[in-house]
Protein backbone atom coordinates (compact mmCIF):
# COMPACT_ATOMS: atom_id res chain seq x y z
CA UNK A 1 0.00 0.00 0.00
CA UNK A 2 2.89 2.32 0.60
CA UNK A 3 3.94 2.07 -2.90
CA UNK A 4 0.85 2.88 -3.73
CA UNK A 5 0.66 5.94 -1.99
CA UNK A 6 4.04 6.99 -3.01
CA UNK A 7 2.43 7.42 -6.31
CA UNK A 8 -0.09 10.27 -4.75
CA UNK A 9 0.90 13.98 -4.77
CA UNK A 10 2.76 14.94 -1.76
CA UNK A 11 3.08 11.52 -0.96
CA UNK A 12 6.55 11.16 -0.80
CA UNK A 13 6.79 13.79 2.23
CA UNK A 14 4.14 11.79 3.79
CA UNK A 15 5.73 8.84 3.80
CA UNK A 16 9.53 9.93 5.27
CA UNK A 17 7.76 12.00 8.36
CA UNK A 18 5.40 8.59 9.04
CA UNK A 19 8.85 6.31 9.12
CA UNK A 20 10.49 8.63 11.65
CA UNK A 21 7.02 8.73 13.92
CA UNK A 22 6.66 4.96 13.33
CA UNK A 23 10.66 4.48 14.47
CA UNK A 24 9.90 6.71 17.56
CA UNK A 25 6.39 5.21 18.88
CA UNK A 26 8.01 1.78 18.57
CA UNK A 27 6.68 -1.87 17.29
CA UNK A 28 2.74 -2.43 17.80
CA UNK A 29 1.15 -5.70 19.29
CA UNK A 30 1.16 -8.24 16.52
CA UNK A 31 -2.17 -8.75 14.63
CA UNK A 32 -4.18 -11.80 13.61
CA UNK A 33 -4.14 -11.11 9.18
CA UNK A 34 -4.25 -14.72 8.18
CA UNK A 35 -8.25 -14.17 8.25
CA UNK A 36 -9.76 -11.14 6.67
CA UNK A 37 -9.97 -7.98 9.19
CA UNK A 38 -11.45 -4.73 8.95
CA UNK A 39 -8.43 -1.83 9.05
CA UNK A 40 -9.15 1.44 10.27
CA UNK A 41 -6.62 4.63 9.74
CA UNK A 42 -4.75 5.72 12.53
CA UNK A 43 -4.03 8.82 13.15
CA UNK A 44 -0.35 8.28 11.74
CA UNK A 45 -2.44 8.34 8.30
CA UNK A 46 -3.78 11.94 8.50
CA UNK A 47 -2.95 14.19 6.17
CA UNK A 48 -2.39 11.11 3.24
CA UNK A 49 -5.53 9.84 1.05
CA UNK A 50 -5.86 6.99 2.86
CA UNK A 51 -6.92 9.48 6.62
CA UNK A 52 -10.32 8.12 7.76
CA UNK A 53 -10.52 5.41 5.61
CA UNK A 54 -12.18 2.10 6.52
CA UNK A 55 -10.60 -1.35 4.58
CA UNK A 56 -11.56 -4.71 4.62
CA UNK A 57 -8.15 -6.24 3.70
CA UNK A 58 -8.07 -10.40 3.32
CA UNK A 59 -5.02 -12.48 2.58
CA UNK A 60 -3.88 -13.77 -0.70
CA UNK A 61 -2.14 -17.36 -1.57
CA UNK A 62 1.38 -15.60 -1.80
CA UNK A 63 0.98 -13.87 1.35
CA UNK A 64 -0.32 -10.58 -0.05
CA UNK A 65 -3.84 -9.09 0.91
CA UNK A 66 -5.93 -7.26 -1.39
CA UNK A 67 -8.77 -4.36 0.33
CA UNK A 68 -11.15 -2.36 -0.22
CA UNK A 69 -11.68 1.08 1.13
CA UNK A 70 -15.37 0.95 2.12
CA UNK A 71 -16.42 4.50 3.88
CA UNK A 72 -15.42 6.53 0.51
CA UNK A 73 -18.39 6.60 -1.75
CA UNK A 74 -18.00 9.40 -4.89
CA UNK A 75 -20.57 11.14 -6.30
CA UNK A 76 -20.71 9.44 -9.73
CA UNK A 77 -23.49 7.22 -10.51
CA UNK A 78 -22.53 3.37 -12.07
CA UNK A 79 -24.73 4.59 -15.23
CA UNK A 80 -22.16 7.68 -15.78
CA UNK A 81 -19.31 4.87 -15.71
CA UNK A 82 -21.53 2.51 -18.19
CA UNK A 83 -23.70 4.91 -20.20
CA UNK A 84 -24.44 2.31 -22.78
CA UNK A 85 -25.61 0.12 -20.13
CA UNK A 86 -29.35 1.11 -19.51
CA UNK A 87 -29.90 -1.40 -16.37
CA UNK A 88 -26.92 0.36 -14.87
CA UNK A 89 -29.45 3.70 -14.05
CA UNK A 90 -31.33 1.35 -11.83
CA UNK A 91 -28.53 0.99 -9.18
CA UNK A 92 -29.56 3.17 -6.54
CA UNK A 93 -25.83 4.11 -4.96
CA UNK A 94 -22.78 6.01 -6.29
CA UNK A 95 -19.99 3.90 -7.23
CA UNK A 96 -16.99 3.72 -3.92
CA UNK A 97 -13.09 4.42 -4.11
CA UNK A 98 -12.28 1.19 -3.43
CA UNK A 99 -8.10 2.22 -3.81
CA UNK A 100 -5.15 3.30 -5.92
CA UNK A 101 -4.54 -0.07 -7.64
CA UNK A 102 -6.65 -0.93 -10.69
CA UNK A 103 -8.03 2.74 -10.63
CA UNK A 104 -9.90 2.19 -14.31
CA UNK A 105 -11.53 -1.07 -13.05
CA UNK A 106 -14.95 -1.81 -11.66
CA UNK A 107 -15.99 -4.13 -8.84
CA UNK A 108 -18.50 -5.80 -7.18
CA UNK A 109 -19.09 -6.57 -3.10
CA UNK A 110 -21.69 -8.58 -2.26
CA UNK A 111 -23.27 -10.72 0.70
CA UNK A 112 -23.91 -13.76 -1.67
CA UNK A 113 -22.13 -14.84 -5.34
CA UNK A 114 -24.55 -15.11 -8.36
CA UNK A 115 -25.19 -18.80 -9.09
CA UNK A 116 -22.13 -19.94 -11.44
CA UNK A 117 -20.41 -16.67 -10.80
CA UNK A 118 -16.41 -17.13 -10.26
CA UNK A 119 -15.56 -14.85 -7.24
CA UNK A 120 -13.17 -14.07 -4.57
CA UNK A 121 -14.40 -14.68 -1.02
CA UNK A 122 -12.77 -12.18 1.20
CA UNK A 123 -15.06 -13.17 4.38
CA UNK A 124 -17.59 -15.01 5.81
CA UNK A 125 -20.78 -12.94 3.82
CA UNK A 126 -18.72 -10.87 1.26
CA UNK A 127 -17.60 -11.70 -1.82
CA UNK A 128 -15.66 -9.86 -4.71
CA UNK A 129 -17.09 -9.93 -8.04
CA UNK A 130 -14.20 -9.46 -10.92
CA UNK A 131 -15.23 -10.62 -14.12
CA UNK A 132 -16.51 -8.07 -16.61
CA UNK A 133 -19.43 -11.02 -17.72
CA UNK A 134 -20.85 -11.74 -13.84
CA UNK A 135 -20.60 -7.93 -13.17
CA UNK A 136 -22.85 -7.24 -16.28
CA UNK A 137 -25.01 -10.04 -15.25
CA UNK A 138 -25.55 -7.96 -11.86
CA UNK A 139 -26.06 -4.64 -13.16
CA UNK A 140 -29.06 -6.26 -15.09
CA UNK A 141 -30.76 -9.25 -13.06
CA UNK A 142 -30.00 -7.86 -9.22
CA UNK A 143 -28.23 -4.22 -9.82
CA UNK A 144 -28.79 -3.21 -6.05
CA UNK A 145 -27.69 -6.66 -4.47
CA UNK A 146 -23.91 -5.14 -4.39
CA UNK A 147 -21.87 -2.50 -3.87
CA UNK A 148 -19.72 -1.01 -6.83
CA UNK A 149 -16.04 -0.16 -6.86
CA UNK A 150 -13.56 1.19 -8.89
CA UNK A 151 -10.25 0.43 -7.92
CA UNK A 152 -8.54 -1.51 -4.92
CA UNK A 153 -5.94 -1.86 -2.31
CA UNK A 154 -2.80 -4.46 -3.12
CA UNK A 155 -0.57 -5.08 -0.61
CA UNK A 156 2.69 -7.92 -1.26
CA UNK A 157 4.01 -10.21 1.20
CA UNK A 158 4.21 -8.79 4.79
CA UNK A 159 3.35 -5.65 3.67
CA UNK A 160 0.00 -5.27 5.81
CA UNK A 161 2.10 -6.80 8.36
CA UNK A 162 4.31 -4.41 9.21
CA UNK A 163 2.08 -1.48 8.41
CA UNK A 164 0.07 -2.55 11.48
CA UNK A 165 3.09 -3.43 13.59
CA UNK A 166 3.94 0.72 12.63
CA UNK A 167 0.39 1.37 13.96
CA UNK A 168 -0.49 2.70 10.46
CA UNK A 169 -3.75 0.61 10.92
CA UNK A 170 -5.96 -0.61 14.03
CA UNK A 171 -7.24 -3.68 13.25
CA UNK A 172 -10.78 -4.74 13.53
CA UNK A 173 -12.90 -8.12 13.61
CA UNK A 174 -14.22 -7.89 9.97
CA UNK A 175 -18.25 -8.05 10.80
CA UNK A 176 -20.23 -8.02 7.03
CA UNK A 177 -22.02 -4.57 8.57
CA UNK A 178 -18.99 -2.93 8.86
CA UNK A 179 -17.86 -3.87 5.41
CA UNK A 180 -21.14 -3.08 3.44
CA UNK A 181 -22.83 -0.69 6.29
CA UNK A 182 -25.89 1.03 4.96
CA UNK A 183 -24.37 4.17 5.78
CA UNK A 184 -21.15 4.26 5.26
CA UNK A 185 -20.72 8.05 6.84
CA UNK A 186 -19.74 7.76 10.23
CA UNK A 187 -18.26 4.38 10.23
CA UNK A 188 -14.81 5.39 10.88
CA UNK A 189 -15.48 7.15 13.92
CA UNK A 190 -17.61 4.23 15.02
CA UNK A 191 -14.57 2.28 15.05
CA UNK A 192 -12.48 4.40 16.47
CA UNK A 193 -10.53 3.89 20.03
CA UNK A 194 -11.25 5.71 22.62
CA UNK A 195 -9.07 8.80 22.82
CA UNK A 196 -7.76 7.96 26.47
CA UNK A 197 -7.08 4.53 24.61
CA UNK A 198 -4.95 6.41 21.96
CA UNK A 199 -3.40 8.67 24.07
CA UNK A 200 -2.45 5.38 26.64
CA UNK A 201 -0.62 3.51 23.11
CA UNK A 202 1.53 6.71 22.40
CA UNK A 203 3.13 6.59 25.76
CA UNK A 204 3.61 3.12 25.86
């Protein structure tokens, strides 16, 4: 994810004063990410795109995770993206940033896979939708059963790993209602510590 952020504007600033902060605060307690988790942006993330952001981040085969960000809806309609695409005006939501990596693509989230439907699971509840063919097949037979995307989160081998060890993230049980809430406004400071909590892992 860092890489990907080092592409950003400003970015690279960013990045150099949250190594020194991370070097000073010290190593994190050591996080569960061999099951999919819900990461929420510390404070060491404000003033970067990613500040206030809600992920749910699973594991990959090669020890990668992929994520989505899923508090960051846009205001551009799914029929804007697809104009051809008539069904596409019948999805009722704008379409999320989902993340930096695969920027010109389109996903789905959703609670249950479309019969046949080739998907990634990324928890109990939630699956991603990838294929051009299924997502088409949504838009027209079930267009408000998921959430749309464009773009996503990548992260390689121990990557997410030691972001959370450099408290970049606080890490969440990944619950389905904080992955697609019905509102996502408001979720981040939902799952926020406590400030006396905060405050307590900064002078530890």
């Amino acid at each position: 994810m860092i890489k990907q952020l080092a592409q950003t504007a400003g970015a690279v600033v960013f990045i150099a004063v949250f190594l020194v902060g991370a070097a000073l605060i010290g190593p994190a307690r050591a996080a569960d990410l061999s099951q999919a988790v819900v990461l929420v942006a510390s404070q060491n993330l404000d003033g970067s795109p990613f500040q206030q952001t809600v992920v749910i981040a699973a594991p990959l085969p090669d020890g990668g995770h992929i994520g989505f960000i899923v508090n960051r809806p846009t205001t551009v309609k799914l029929s804007t993206l697809f104009p051809e695409q008539a069904p596409a005006r019948n999805v009722k939501e704008p379409v999320y940033l989902g993340g930096p990596a695969l920027a010109s693509s389109v996903f789905v989230l959703m609670r249950r896979a479309p019969d046949g439907a080739s998907v990634i699971p990324l928890m109990p509840g939630v699956v991603a939708v990838f294929d051009k063919e299924t997502i088409d097949r949504v838009i027209e037979t079930t267009p408000n059963a998921g959430r749309y995307f464009v773009g996503m989160i990548l992260w390689d081998a121990d990557e997410l790993e030691q972001e959370v060890a450099g408290r970049v993230w606080d890490v969440r049980h990944a619950d389905v209602n904080n992955v697609l809430p019905a509102q996502a406004p408001g979720l981040w400071k939902s799952l926020r510590p406590p400030m006396a909590s905060i405050q307590g892992a900064k002078e530890t």
